[in-house]
N, C-alpha and C. Protein backbone atom coordinates (compact mmCIF):
# COMPACT_ATOMS: atom_id res chain seq x y z
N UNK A 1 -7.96 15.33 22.07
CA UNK A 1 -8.75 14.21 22.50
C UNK A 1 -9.45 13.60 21.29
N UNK A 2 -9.16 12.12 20.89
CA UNK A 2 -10.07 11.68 20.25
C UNK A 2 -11.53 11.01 20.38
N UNK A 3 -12.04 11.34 19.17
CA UNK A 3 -13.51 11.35 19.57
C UNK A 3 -14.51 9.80 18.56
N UNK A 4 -13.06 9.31 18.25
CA UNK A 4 -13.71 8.11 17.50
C UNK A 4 -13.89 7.90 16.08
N UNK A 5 -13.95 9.55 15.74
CA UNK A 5 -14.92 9.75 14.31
C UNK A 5 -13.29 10.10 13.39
N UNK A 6 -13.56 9.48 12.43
CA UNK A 6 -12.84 9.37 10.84
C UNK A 6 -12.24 10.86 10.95
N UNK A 7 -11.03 11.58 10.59
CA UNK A 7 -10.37 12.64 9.89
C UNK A 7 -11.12 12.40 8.45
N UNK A 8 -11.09 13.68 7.53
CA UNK A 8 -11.75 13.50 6.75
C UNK A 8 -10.04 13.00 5.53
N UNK A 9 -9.94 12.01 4.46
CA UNK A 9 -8.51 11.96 4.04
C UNK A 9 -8.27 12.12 2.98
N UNK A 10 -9.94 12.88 2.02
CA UNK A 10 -9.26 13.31 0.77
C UNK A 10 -8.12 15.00 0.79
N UNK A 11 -8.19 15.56 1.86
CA UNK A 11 -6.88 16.53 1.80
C UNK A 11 -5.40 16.18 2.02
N UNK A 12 -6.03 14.38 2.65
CA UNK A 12 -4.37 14.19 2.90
C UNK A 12 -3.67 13.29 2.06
N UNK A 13 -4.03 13.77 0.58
CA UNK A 13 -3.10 13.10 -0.30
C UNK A 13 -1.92 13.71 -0.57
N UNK A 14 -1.12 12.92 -1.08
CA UNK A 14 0.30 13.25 -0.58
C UNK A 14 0.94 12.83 0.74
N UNK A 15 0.28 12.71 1.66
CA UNK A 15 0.64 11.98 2.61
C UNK A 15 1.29 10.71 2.98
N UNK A 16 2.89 11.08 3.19
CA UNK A 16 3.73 9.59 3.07
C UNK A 16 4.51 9.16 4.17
N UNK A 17 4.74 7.90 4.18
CA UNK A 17 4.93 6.98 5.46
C UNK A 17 6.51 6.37 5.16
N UNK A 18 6.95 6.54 6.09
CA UNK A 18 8.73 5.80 5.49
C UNK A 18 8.81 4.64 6.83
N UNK A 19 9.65 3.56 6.41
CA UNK A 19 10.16 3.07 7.73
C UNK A 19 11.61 2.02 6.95
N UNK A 20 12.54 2.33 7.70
CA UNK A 20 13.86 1.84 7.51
C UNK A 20 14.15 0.12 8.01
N UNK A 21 14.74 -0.32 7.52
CA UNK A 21 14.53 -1.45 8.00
C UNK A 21 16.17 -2.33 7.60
N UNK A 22 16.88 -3.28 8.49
CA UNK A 22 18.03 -3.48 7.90
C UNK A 22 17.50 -5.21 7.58
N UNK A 23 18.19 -5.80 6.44
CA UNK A 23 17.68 -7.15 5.69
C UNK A 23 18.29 -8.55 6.48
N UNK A 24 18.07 -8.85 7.40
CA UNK A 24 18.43 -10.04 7.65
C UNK A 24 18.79 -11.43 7.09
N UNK A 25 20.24 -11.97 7.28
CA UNK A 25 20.57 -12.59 6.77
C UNK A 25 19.71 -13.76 5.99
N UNK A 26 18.98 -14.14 7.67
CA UNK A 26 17.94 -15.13 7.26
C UNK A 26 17.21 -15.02 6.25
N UNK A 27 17.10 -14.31 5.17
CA UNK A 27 16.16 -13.63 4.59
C UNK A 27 16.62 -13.94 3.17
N UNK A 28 17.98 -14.32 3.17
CA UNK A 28 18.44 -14.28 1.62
C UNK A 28 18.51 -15.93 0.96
N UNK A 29 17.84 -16.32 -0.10
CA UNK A 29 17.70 -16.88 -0.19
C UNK A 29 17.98 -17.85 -1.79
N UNK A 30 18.87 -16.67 -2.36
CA UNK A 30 19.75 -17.02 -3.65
C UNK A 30 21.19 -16.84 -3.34
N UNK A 31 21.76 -17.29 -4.25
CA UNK A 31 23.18 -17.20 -4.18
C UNK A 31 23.70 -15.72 -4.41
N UNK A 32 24.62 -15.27 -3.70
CA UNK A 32 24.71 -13.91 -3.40
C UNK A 32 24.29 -13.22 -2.64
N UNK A 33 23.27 -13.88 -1.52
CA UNK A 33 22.92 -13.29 -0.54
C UNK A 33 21.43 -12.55 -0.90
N UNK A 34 20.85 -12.96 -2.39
CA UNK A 34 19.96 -12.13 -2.63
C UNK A 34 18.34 -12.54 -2.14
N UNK A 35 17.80 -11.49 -1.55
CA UNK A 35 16.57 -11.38 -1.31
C UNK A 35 15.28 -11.87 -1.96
N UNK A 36 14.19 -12.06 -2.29
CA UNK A 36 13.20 -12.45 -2.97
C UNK A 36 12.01 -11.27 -3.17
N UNK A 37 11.59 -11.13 -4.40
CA UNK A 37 10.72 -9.85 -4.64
C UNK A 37 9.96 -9.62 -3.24
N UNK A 38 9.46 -10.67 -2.53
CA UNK A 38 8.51 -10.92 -2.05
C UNK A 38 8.31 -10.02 -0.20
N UNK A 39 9.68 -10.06 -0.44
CA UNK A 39 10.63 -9.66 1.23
C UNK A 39 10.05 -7.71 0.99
N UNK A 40 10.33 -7.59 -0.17
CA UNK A 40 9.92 -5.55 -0.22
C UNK A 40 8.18 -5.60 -0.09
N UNK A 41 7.31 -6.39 -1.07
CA UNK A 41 6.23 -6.04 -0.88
C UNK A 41 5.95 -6.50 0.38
N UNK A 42 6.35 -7.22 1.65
CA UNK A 42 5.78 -7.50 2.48
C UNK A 42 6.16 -6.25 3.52
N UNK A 43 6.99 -5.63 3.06
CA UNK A 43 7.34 -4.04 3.55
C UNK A 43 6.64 -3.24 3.22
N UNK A 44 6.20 -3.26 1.64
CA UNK A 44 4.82 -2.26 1.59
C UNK A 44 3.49 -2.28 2.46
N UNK A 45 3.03 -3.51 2.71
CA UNK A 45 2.21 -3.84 3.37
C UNK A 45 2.23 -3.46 4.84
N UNK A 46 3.52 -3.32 5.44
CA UNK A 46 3.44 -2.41 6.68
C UNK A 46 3.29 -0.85 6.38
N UNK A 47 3.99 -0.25 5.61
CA UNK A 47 4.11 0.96 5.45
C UNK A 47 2.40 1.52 4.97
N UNK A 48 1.76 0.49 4.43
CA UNK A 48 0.31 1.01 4.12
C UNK A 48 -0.26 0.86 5.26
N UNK A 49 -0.20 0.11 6.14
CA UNK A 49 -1.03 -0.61 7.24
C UNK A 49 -0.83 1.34 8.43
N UNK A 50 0.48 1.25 8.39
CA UNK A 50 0.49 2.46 9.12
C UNK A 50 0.23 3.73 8.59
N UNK A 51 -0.08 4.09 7.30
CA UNK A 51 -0.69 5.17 6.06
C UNK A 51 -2.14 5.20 6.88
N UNK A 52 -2.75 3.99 6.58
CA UNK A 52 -4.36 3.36 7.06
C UNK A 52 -4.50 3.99 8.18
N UNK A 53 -3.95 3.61 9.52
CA UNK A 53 -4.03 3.98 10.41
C UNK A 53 -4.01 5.33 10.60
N UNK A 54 -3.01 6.21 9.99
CA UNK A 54 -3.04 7.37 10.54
C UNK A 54 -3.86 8.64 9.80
N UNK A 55 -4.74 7.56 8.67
CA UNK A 55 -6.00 8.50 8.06
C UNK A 55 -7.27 8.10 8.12
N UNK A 56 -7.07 6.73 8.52
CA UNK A 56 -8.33 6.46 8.83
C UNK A 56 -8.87 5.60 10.42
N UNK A 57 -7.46 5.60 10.99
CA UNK A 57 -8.17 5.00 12.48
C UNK A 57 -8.10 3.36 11.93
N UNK A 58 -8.16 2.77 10.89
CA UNK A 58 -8.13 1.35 11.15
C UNK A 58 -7.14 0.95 10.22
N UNK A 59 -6.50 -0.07 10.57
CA UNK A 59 -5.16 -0.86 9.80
C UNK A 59 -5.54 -1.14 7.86
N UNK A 60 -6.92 -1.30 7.68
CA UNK A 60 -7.20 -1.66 6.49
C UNK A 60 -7.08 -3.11 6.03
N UNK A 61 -7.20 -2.98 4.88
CA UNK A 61 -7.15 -4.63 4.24
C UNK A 61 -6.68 -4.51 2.61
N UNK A 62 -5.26 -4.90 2.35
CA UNK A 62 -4.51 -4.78 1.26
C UNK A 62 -6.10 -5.78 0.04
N UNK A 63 -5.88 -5.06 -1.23
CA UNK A 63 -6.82 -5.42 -1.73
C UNK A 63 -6.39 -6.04 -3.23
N UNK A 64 -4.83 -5.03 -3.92
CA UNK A 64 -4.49 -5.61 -4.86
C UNK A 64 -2.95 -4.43 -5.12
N UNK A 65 -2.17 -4.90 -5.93
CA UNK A 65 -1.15 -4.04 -6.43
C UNK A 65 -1.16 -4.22 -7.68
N UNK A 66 -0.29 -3.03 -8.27
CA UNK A 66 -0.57 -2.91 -9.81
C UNK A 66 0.79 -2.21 -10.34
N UNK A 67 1.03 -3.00 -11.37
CA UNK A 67 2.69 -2.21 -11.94
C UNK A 67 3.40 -2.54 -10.95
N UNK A 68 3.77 -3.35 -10.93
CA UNK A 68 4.82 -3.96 -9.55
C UNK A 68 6.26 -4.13 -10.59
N UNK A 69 7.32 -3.30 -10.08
CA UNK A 69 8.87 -3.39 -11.16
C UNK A 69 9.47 -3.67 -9.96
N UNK A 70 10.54 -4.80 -10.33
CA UNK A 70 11.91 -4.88 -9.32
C UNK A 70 13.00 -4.37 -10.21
N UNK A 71 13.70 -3.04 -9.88
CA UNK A 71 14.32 -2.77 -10.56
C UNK A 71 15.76 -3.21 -9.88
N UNK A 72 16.20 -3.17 -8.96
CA UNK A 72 17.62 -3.40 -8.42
C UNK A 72 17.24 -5.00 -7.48
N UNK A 73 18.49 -5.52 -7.27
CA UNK A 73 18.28 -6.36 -6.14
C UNK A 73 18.70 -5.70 -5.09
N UNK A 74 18.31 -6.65 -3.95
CA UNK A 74 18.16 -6.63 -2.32
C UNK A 74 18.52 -7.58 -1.94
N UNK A 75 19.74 -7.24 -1.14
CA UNK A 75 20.43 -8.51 -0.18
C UNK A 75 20.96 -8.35 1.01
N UNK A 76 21.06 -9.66 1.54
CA UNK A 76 20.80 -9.67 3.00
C UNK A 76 22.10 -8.73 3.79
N UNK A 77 21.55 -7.70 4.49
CA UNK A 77 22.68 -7.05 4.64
C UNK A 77 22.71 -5.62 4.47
N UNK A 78 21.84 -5.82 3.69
CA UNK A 78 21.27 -4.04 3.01
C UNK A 78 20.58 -3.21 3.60
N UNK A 79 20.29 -1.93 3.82
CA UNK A 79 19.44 -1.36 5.14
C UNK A 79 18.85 -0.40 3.54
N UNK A 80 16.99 -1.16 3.42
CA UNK A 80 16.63 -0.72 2.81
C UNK A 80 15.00 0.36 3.48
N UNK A 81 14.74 1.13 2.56
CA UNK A 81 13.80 2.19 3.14
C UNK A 81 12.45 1.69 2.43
N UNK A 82 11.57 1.51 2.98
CA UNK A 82 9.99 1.22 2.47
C UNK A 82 8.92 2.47 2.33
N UNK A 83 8.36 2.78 1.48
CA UNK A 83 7.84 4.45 1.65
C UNK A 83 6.29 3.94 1.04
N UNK A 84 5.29 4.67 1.53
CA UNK A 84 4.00 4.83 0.79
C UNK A 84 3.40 6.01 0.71
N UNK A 85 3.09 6.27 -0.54
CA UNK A 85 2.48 7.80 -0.95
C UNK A 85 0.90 7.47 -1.19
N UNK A 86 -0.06 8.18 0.00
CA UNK A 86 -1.52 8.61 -0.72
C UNK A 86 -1.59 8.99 -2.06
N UNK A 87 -1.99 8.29 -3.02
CA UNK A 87 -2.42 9.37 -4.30
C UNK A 87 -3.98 9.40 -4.45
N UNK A 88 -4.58 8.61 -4.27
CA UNK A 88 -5.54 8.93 -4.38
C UNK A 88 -6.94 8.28 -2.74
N UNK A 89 -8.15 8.64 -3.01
CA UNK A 89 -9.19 8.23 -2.20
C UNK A 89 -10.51 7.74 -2.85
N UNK A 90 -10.81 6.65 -2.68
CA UNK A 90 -12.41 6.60 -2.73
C UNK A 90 -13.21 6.50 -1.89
N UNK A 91 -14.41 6.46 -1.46
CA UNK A 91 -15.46 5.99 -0.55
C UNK A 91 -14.30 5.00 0.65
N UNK A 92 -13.96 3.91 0.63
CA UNK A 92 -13.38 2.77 1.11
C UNK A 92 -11.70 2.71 0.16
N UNK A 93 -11.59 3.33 -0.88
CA UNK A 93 -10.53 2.35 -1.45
C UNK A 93 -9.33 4.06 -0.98
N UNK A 94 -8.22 3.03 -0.67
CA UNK A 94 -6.81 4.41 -0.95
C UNK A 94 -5.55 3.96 -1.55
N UNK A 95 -5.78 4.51 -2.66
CA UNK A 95 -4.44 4.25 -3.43
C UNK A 95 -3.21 4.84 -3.08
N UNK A 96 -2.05 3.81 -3.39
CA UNK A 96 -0.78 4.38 -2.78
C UNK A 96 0.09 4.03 -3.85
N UNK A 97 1.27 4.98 -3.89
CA UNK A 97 2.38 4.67 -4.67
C UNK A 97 3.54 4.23 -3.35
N UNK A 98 4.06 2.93 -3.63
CA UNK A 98 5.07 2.39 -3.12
C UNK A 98 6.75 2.45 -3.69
N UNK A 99 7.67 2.62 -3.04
CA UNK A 99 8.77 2.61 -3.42
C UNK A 99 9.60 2.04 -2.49
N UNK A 100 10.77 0.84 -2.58
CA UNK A 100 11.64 0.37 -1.37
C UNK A 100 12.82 0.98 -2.11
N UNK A 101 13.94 1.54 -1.45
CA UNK A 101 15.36 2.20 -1.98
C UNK A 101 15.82 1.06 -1.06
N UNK A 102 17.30 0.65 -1.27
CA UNK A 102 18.39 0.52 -0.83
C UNK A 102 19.34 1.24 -0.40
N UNK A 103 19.50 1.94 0.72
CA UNK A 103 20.13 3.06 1.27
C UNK A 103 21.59 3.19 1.76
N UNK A 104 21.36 1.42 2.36
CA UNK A 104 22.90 0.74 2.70
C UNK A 104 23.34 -0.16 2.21
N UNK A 105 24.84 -0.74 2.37
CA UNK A 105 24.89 -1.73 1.75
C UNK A 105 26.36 -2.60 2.71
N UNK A 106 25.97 -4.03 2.51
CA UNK A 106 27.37 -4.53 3.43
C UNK A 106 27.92 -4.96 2.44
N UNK A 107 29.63 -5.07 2.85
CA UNK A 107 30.79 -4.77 2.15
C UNK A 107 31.32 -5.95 2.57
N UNK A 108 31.16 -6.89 2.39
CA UNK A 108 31.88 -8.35 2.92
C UNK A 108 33.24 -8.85 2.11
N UNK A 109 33.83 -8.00 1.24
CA UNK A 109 34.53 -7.51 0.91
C UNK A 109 35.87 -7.47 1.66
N UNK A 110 35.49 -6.57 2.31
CA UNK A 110 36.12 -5.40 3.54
C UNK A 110 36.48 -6.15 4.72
N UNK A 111 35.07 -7.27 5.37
CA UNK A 111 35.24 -7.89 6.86
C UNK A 111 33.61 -8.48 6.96
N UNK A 112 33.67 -9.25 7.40
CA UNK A 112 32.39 -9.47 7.95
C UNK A 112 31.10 -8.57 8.26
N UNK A 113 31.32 -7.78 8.88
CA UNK A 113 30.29 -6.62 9.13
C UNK A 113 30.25 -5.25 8.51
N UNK A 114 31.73 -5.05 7.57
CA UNK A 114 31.72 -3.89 6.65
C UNK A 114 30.45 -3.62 6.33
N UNK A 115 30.29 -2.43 6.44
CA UNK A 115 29.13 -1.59 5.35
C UNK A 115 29.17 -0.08 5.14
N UNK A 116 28.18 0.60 4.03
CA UNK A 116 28.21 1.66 3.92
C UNK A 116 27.09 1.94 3.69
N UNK A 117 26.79 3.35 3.98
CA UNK A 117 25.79 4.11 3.27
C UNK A 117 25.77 4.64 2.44
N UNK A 118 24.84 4.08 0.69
CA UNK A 118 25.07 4.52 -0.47
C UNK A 118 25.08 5.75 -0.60
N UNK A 119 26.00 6.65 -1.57
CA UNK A 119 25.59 8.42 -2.02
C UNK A 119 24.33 8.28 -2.29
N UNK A 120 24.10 7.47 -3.02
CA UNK A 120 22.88 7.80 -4.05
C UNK A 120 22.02 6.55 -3.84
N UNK A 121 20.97 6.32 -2.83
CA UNK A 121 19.94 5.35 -3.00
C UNK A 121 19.77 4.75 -4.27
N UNK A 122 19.17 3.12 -4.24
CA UNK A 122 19.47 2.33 -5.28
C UNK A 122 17.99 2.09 -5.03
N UNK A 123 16.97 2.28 -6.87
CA UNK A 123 15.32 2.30 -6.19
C UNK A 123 15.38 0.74 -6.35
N UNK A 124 14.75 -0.10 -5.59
CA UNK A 124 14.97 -1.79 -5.91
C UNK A 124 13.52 -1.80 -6.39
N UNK A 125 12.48 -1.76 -5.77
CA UNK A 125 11.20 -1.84 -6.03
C UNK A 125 9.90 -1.02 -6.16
N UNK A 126 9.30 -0.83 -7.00
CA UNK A 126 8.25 0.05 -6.64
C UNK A 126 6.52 -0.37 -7.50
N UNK A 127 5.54 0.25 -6.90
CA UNK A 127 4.36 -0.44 -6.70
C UNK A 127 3.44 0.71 -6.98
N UNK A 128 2.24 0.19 -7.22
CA UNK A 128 1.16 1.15 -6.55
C UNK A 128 0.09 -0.23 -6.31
N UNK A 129 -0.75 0.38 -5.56
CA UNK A 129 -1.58 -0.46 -4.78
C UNK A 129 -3.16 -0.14 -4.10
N UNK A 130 -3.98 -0.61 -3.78
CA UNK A 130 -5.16 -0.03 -3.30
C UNK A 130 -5.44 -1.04 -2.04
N UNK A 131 -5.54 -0.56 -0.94
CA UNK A 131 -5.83 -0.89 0.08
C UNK A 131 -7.67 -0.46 0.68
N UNK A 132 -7.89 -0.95 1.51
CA UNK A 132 -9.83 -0.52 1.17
C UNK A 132 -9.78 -0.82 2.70
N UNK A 133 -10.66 0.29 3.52
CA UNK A 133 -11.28 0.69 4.46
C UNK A 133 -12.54 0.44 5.31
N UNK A 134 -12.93 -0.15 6.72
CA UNK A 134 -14.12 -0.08 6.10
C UNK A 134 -14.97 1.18 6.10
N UNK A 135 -16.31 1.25 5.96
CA UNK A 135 -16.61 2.22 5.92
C UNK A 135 -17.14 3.34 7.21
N UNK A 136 -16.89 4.72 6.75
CA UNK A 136 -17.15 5.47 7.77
C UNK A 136 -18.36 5.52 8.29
N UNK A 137 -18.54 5.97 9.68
CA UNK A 137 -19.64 5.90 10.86
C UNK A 137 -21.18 7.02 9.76
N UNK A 138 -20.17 8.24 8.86
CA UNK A 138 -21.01 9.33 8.74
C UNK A 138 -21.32 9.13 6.88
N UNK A 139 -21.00 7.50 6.67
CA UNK A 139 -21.68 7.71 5.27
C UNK A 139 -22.66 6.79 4.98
């Protein structure tokens, strides 16, 4: 039964959030079908939103990112994975390390709807970030 009151979340660092997601066509917006940086961080931003929630009871409020690399592209078609890692806590602030892989990939190649699932995940993007809380009932 919950009772309203904050989990305490500096033990739950390390604590990480995945959610899979496949890239919709609509979505691509260069030649080649390719994606825009912009399409992964708006995936981080869920994957923190639900981090937030499940350490602190409220969705949060994205505050800034830092070291942001696109290392691979992302295109429409691709069934990529969005992940956020707790690394750290302050009073209000929780830092996260972000990473989007590319897990699948379509083969248009092959047929229209060809695809596969890569051996080896392709890392496209990764982040860290601080998202901020507000503050607890008991500080």
């Amino acid at each position: 039964m919950s009772t309203g009151a904050r989990r305490p979340v500096d033990d739950l660092v390390g604590l990480t959030v995945t959610h899979r997601r496949y890239v919709p066509y609509s979505h691509a917006h260069y030649a080649g079908h390719l994606v825009d940086g912009a399409y992964g961080l708006g995936l981080f931003g869920d994957v923190a939103t639900e981090l937030c929630i499940r350490t602190d009871g409220d969705e949060g409020l994205f505050a800034s990112y830092s070291d942001v690399q696109f290392q691979s592209a992302v295109r429409a078609g691709d069934l990529v994975e969005a992940s956020a890692e707790l690394v750290a806590v302050g009073r209000r602030s929780r830092t996260m390390r972000f990473r989007l892989l590319v897990v699948g990939r379509g083969r248009p190649g092959l047929g229209e709807s060809a695809a596969r699932i890569l051996d080896e995940p392709l890392v496209a993007t990764t982040a860290t970030g601080v998202v901020v809380v507000p503050a607890s009932d008991s500080a």
